[in-house]
PDB file of N, CA and C in Angstrom:
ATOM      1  N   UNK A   1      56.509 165.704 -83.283  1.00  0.00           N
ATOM      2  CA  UNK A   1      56.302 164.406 -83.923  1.00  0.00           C
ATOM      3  C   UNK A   1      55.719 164.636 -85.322  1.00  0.00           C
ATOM      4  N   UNK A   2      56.169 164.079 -86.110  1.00  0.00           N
ATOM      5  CA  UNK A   2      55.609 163.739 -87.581  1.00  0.00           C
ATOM      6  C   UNK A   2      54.506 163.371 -88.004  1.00  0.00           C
ATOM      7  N   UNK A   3      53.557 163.733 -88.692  1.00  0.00           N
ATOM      8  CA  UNK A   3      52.281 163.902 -88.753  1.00  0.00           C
ATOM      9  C   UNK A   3      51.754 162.981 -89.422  1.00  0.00           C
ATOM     10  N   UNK A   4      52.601 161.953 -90.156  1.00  0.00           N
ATOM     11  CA  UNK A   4      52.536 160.676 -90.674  1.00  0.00           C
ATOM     12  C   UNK A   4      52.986 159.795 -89.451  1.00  0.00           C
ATOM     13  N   UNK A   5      53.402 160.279 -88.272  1.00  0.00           N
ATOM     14  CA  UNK A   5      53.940 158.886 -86.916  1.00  0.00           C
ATOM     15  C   UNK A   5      52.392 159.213 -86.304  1.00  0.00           C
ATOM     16  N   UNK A   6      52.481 160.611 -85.640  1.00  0.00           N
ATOM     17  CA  UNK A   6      50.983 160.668 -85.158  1.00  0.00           C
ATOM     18  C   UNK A   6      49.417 160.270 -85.747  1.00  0.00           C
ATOM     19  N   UNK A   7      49.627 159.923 -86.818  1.00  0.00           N
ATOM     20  CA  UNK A   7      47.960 159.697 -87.106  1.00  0.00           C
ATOM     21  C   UNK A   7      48.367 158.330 -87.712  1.00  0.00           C
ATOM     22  N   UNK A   8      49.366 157.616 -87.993  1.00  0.00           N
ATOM     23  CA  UNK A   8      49.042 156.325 -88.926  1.00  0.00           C
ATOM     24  C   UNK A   8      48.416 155.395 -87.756  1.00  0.00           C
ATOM     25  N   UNK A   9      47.856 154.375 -87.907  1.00  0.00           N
ATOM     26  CA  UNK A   9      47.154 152.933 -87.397  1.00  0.00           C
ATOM     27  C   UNK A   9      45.927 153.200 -87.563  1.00  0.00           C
ATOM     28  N   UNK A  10      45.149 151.978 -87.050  1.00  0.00           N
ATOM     29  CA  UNK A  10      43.843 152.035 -87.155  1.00  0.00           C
ATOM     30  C   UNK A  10      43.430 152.147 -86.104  1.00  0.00           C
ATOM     31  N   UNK A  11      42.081 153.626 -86.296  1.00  0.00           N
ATOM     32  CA  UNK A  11      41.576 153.849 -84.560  1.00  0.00           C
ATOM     33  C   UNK A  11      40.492 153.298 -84.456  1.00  0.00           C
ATOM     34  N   UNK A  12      39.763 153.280 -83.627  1.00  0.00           N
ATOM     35  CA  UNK A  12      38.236 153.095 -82.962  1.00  0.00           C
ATOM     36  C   UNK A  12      37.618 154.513 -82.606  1.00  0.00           C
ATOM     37  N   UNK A  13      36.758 154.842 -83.538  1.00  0.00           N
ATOM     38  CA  UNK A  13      35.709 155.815 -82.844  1.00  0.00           C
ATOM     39  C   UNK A  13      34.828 155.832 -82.795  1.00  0.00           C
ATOM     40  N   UNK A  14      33.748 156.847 -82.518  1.00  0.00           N
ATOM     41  CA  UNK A  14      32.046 156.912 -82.366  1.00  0.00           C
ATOM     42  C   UNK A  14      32.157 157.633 -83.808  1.00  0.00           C
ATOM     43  N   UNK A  15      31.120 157.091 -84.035  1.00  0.00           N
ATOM     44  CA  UNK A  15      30.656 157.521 -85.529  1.00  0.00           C
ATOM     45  C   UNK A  15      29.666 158.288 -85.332  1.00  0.00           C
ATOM     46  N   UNK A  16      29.683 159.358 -85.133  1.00  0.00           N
ATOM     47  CA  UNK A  16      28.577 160.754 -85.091  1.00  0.00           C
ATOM     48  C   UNK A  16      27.342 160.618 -85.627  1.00  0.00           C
ATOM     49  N   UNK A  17      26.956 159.783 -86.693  1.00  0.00           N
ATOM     50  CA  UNK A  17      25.995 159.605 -87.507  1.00  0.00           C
ATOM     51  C   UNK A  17      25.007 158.077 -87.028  1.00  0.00           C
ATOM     52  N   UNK A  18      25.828 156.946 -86.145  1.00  0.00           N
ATOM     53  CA  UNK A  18      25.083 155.902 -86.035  1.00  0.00           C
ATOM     54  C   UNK A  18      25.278 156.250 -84.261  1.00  0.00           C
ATOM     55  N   UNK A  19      26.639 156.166 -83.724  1.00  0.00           N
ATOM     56  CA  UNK A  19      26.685 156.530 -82.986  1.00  0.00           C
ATOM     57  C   UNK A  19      27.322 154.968 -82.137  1.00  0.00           C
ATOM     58  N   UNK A  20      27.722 155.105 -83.016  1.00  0.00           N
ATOM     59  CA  UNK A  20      28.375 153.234 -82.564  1.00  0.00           C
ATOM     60  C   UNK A  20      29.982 153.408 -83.132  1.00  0.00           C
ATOM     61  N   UNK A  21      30.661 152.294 -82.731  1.00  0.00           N
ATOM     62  CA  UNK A  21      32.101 152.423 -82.602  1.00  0.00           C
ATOM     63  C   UNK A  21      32.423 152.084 -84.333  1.00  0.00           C
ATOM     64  N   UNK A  22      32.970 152.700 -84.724  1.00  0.00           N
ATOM     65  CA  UNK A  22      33.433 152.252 -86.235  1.00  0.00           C
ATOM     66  C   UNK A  22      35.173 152.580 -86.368  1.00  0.00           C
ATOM     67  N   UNK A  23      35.713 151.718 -87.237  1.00  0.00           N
ATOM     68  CA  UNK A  23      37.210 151.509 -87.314  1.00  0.00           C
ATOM     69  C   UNK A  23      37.452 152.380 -88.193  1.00  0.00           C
ATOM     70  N   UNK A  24      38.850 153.564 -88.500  1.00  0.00           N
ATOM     71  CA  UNK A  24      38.833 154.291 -89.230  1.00  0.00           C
ATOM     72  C   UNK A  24      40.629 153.937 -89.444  1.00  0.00           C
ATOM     73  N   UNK A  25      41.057 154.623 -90.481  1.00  0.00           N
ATOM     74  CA  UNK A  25      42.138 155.205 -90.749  1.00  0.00           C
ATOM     75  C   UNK A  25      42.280 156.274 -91.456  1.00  0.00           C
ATOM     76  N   UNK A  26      43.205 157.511 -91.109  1.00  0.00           N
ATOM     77  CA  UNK A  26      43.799 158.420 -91.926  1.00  0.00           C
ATOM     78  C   UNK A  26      44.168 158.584 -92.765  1.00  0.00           C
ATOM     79  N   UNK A  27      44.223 159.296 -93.499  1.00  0.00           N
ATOM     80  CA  UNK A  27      44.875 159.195 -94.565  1.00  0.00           C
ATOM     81  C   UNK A  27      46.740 160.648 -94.314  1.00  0.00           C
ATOM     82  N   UNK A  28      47.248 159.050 -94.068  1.00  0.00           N
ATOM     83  CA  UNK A  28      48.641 159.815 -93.269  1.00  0.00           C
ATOM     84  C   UNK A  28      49.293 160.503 -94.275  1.00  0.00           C
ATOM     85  N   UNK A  29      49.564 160.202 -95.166  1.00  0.00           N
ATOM     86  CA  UNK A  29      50.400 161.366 -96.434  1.00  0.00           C
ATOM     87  C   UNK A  29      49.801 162.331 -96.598  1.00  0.00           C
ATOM     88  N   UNK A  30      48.695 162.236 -96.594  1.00  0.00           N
ATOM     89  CA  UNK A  30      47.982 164.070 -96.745  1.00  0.00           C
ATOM     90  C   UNK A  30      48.103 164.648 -95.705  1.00  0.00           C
ATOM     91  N   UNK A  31      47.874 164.102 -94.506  1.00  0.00           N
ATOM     92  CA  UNK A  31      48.036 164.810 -93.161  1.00  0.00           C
ATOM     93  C   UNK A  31      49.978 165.495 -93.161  1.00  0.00           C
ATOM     94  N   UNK A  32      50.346 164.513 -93.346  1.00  0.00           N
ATOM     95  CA  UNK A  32      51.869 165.132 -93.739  1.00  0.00           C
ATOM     96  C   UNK A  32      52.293 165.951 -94.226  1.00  0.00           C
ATOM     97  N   UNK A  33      51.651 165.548 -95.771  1.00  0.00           N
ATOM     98  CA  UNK A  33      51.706 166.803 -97.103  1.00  0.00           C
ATOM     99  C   UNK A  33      51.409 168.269 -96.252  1.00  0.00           C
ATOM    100  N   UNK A  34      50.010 168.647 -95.808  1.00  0.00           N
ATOM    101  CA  UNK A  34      49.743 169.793 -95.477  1.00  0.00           C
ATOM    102  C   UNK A  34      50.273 169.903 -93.950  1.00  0.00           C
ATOM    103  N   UNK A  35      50.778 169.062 -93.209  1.00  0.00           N
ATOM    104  CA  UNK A  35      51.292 169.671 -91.897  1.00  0.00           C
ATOM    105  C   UNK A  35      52.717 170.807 -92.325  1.00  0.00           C
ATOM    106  N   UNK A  36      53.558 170.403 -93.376  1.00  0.00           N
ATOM    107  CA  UNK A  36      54.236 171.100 -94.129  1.00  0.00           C
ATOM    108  C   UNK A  36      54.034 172.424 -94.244  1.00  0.00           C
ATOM    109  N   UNK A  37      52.476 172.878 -94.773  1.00  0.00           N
ATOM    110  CA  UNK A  37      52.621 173.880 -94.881  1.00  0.00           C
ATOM    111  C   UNK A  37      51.660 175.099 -94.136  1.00  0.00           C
ATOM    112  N   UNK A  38      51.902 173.955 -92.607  1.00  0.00           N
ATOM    113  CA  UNK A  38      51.632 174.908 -91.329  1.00  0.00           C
ATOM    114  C   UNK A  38      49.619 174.159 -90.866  1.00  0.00           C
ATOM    115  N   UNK A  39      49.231 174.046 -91.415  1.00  0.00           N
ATOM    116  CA  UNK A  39      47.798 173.566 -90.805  1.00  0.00           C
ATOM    117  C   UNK A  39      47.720 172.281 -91.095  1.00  0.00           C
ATOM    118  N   UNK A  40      47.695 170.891 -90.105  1.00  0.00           N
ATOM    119  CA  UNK A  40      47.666 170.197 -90.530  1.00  0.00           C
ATOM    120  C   UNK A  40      46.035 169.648 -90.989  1.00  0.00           C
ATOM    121  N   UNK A  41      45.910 168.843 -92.221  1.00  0.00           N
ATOM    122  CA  UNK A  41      44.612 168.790 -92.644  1.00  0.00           C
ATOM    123  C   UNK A  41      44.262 167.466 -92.792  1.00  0.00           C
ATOM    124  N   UNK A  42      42.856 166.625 -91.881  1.00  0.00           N
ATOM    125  CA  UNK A  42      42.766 165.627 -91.852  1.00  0.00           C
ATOM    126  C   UNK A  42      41.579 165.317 -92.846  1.00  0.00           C
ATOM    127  N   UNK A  43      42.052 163.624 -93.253  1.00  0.00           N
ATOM    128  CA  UNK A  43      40.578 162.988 -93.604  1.00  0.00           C
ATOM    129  C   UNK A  43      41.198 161.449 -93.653  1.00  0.00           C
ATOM    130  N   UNK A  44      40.029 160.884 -93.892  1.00  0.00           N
ATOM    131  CA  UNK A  44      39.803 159.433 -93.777  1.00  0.00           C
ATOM    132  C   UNK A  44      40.024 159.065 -94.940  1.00  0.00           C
ATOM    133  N   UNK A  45      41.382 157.612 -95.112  1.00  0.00           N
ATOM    134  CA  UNK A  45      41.768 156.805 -95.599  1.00  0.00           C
ATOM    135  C   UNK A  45      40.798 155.969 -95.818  1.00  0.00           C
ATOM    136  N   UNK A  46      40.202 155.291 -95.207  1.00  0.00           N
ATOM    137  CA  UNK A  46      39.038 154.273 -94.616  1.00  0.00           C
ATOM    138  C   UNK A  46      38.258 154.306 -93.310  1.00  0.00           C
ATOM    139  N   UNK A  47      36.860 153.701 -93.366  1.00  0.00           N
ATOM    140  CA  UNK A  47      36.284 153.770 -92.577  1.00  0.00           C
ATOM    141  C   UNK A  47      35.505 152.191 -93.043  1.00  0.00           C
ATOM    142  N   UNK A  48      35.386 151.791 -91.498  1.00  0.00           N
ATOM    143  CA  UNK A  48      34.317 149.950 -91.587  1.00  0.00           C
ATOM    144  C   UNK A  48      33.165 150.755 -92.163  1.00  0.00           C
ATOM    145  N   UNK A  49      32.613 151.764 -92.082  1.00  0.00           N
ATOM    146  CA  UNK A  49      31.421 152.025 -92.372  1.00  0.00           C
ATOM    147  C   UNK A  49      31.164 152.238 -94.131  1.00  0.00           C
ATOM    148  N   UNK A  50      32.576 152.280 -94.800  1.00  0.00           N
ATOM    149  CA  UNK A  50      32.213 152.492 -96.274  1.00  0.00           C
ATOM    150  C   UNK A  50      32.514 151.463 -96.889  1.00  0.00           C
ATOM    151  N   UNK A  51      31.737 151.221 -98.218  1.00  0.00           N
ATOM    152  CA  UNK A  51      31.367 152.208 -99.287  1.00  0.00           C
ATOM    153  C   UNK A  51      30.617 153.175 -98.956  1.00  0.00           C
ATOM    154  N   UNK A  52      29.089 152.093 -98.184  1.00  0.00           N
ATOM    155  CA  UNK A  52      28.105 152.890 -97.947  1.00  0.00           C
ATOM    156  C   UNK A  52      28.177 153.677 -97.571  1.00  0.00           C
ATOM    157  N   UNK A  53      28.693 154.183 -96.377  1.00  0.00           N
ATOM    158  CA  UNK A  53      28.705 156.073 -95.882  1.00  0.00           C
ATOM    159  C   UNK A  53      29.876 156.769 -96.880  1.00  0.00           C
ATOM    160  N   UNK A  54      30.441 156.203 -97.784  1.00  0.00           N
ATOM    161  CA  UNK A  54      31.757 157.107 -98.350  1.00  0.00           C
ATOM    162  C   UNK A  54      31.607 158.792 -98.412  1.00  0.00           C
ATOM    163  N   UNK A  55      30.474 158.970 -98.672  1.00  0.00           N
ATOM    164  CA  UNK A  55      30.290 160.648 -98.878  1.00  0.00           C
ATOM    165  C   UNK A  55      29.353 161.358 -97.708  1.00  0.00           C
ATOM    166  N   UNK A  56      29.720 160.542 -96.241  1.00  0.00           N
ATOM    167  CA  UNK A  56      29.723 161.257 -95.293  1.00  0.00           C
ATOM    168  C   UNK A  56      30.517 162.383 -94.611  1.00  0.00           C
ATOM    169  N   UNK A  57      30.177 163.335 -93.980  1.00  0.00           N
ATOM    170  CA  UNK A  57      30.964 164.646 -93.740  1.00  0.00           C
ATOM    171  C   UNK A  57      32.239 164.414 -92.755  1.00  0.00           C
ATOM    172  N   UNK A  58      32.582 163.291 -92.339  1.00  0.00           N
ATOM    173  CA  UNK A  58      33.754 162.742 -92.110  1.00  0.00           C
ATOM    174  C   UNK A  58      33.834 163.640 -90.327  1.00  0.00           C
ATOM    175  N   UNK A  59      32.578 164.293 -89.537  1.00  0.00           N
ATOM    176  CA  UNK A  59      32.973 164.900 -88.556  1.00  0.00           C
ATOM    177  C   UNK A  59      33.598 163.659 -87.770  1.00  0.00           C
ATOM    178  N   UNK A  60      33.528 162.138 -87.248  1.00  0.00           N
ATOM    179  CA  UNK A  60      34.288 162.050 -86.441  1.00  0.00           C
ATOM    180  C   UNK A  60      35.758 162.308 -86.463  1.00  0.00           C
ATOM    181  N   UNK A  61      36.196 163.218 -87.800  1.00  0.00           N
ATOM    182  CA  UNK A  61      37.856 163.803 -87.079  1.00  0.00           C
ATOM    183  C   UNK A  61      37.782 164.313 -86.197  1.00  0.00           C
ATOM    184  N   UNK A  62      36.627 165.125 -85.570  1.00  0.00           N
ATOM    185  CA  UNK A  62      36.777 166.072 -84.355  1.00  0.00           C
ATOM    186  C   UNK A  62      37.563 165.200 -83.310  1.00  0.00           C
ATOM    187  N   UNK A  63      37.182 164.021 -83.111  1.00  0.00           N
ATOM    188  CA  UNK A  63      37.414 163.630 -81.807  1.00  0.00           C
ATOM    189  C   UNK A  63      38.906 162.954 -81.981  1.00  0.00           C
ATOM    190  N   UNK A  64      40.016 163.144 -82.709  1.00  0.00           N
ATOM    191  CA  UNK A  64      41.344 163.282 -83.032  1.00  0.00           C
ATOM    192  C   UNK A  64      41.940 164.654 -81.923  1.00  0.00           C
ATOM    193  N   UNK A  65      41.070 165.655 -82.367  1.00  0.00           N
ATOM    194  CA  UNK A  65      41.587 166.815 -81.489  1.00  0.00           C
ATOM    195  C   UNK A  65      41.159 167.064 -80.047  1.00  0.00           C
ATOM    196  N   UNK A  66      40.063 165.917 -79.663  1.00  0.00           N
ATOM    197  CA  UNK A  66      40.374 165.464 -77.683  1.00  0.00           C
ATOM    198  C   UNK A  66      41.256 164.831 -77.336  1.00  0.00           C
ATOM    199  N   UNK A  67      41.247 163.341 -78.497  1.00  0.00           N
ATOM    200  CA  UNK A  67      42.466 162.279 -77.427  1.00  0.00           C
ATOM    201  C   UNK A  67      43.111 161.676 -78.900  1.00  0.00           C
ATOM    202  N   UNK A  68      43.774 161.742 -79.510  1.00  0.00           N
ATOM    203  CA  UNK A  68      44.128 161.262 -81.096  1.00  0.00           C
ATOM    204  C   UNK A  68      44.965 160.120 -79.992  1.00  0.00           C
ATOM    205  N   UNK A  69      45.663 159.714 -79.054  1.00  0.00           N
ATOM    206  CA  UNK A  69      46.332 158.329 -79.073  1.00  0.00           C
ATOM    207  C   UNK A  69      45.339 157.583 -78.565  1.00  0.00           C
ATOM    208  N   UNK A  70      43.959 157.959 -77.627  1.00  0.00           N
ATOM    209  CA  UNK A  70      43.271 157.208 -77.039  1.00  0.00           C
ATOM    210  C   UNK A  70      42.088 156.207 -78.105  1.00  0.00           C
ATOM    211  N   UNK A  71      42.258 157.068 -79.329  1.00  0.00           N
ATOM    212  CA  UNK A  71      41.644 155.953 -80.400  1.00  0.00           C
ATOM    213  C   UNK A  71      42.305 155.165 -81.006  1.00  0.00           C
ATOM    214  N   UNK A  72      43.514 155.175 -80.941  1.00  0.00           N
ATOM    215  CA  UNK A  72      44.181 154.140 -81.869  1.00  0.00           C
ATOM    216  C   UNK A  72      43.903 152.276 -80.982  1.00  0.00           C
ATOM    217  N   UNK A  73      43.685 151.456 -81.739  1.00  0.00           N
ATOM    218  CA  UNK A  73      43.114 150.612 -81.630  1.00  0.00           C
ATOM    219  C   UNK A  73      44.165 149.896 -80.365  1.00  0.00           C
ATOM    220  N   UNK A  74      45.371 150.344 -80.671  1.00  0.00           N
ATOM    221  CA  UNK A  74      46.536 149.494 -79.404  1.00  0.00           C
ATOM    222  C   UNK A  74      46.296 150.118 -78.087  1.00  0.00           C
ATOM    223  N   UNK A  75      45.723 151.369 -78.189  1.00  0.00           N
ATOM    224  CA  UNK A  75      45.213 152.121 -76.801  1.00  0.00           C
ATOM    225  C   UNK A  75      44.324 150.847 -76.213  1.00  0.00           C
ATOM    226  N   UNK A  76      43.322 151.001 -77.152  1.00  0.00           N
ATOM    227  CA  UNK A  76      41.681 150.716 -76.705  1.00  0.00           C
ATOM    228  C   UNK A  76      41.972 149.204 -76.087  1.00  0.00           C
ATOM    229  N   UNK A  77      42.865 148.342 -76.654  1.00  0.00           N
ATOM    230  CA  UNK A  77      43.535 147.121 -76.540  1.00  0.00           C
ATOM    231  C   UNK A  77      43.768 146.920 -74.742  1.00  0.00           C
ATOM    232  N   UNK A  78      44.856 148.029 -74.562  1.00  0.00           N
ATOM    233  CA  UNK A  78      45.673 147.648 -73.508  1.00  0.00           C
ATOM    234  C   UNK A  78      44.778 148.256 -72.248  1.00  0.00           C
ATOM    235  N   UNK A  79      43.622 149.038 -72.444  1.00  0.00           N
ATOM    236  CA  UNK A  79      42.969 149.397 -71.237  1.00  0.00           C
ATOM    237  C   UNK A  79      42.053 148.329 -71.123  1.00  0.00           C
ATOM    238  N   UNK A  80      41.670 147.529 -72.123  1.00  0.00           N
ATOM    239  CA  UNK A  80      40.789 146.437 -71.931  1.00  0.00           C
ATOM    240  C   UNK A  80      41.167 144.841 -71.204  1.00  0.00           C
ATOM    241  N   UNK A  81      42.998 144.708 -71.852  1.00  0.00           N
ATOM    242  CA  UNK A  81      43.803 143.868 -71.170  1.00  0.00           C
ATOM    243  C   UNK A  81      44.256 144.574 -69.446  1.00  0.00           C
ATOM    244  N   UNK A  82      44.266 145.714 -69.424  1.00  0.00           N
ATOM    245  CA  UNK A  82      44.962 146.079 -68.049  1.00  0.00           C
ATOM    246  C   UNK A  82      44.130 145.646 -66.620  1.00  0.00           C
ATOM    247  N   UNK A  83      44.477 144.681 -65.592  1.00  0.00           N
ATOM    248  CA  UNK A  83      44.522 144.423 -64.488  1.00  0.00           C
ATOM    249  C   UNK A  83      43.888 142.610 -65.032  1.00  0.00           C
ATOM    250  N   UNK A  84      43.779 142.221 -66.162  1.00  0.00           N
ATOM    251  CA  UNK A  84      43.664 140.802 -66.557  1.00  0.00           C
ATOM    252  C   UNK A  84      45.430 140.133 -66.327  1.00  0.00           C
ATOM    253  N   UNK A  85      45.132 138.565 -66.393  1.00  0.00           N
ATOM    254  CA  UNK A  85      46.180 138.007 -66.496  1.00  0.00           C
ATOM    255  C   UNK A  85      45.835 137.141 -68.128  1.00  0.00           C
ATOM    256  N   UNK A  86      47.496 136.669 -67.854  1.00  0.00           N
ATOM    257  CA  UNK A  86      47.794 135.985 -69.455  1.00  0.00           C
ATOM    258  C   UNK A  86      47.012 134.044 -69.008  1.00  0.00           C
ATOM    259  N   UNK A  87      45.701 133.830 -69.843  1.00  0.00           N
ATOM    260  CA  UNK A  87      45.536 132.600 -69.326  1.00  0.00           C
ATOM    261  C   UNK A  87      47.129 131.375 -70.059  1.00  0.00           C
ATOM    262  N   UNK A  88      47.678 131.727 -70.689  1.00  0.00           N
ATOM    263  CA  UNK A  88      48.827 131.098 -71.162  1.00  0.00           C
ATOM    264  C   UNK A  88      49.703 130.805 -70.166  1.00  0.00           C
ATOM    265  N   UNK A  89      50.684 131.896 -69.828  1.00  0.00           N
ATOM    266  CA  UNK A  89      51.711 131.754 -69.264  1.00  0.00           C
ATOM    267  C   UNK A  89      51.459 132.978 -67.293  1.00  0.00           C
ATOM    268  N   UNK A  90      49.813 132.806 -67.053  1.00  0.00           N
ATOM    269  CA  UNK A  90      49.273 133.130 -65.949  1.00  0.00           C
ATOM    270  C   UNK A  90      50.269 134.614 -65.530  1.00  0.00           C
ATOM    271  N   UNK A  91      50.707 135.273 -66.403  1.00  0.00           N
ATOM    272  CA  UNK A  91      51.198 137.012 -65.868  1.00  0.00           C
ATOM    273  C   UNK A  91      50.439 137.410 -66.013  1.00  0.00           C
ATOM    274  N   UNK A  92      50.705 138.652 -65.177  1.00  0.00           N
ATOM    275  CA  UNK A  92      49.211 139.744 -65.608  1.00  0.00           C
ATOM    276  C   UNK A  92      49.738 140.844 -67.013  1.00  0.00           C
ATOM    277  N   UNK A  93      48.888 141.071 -67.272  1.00  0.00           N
ATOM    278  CA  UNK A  93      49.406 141.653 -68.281  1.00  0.00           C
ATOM    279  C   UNK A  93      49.904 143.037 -67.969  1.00  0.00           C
ATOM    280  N   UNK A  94      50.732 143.372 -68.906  1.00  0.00           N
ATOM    281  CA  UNK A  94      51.470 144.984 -68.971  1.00  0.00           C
ATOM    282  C   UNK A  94      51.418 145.714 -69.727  1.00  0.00           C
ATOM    283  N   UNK A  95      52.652 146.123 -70.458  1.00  0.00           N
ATOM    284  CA  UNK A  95      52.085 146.809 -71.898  1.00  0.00           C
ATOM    285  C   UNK A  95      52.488 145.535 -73.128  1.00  0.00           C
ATOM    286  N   UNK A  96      51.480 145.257 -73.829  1.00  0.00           N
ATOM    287  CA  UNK A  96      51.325 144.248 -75.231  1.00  0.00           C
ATOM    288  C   UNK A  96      52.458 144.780 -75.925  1.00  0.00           C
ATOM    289  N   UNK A  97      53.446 143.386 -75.732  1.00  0.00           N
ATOM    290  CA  UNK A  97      54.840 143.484 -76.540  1.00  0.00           C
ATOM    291  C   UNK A  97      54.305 143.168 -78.323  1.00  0.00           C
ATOM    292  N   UNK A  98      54.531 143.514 -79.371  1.00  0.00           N
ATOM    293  CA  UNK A  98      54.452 142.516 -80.696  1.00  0.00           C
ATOM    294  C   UNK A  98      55.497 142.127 -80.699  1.00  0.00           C
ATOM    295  N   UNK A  99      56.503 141.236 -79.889  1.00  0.00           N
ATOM    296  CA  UNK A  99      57.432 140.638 -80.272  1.00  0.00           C
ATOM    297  C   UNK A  99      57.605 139.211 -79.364  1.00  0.00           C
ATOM    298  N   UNK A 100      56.226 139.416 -77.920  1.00  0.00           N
ATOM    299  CA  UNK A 100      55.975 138.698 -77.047  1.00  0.00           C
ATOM    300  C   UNK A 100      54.710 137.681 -77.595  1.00  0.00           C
ATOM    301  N   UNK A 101      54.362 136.682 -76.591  1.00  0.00           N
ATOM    302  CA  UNK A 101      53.591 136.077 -77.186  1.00  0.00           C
ATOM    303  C   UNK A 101      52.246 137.146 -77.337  1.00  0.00           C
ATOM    304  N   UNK A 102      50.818 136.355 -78.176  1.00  0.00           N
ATOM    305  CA  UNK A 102      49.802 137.349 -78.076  1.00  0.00           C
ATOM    306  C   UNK A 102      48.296 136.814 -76.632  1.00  0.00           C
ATOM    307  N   UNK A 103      48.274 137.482 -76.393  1.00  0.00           N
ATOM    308  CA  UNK A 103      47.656 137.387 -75.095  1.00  0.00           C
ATOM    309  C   UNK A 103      46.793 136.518 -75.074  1.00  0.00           C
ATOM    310  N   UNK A 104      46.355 135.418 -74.173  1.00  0.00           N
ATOM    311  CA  UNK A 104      45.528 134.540 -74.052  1.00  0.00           C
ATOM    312  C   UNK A 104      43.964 134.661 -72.817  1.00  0.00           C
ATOM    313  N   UNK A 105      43.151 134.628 -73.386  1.00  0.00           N
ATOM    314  CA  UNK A 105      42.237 135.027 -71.960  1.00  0.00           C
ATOM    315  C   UNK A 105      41.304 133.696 -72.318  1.00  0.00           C
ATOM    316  N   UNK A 106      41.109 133.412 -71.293  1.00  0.00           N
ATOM    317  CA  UNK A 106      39.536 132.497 -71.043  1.00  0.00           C
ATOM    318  C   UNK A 106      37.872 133.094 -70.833  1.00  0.00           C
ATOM    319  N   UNK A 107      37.163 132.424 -71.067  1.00  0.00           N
ATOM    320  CA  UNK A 107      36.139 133.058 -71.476  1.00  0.00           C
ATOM    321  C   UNK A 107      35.640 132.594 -69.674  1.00  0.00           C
ATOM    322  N   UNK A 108      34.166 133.057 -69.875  1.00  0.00           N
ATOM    323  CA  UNK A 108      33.274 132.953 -68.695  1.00  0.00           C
ATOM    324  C   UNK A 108      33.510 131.140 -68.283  1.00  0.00           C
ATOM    325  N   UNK A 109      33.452 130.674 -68.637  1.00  0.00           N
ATOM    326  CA  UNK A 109      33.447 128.779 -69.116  1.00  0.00           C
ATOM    327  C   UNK A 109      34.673 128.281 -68.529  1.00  0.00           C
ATOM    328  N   UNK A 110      35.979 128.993 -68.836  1.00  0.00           N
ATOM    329  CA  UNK A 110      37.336 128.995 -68.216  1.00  0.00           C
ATOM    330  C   UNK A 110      37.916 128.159 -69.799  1.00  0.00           C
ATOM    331  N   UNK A 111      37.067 128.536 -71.020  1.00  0.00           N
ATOM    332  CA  UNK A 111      37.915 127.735 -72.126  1.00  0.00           C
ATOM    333  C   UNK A 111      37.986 128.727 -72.960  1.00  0.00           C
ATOM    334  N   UNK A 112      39.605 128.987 -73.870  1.00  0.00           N
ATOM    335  CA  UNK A 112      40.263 129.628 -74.579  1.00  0.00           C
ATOM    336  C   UNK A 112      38.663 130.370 -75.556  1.00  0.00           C
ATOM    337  N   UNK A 113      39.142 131.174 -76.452  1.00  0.00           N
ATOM    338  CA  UNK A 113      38.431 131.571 -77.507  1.00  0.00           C
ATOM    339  C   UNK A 113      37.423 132.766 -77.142  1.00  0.00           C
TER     340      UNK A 113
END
């Protein structure tokens, strides 16, 4: 797989430094550029945590090389939807179509939102 298919979206990880979940992206053309020429080499496109951390040491890439699909944010999505139903159209859910409707849940209350 292509090293711009494998790392593009936005993941969810632990941020080594607070230690709380922060949203990141790659920066997929560089990862590309150098998968080319045999090592592929990561860094961060963005992170929720910058400006302010911008010139942090960027270690949560490590955790790309345990589970790199289990952070992408559509992972984290569908294990959180899995064994719920759709309060819309009452299915349970499966795998999140983007071409299906977008999932409806009820709160503790039994009202939307």
């Amino acid at each position: 797989m292509r090293a711009s298919q494998l790392f593009s979206g936005e993941r969810v990880i632990i941020c080594p430094e607070s230690g709380r979940q922060a949203m990141v992206e790659i920066d997929t053309k560089h990862a590309a550029i150098t998968s080319l020429f045999g090592q592929t080499d990561l860094r961060l496109e963005n992170c929720a945590r910058w400006p302010i951390k911008q010139d942090c040491g960027q270690e949560c890439l490590l955790q790309f090389d345990v589970a790199p699909a289990e952070c992408l944010v559509r992972s984290v999505l569908e294990k959180w939807y899995r064994d719920k139903s759709c309060a819309f159209c009452e299915r349970p859910f499966a795998e999140i179509s983007l071409v299906d409707h977008k999932p409806a849940l009820l709160n503790a209350g039994r009202r939307d939102g």
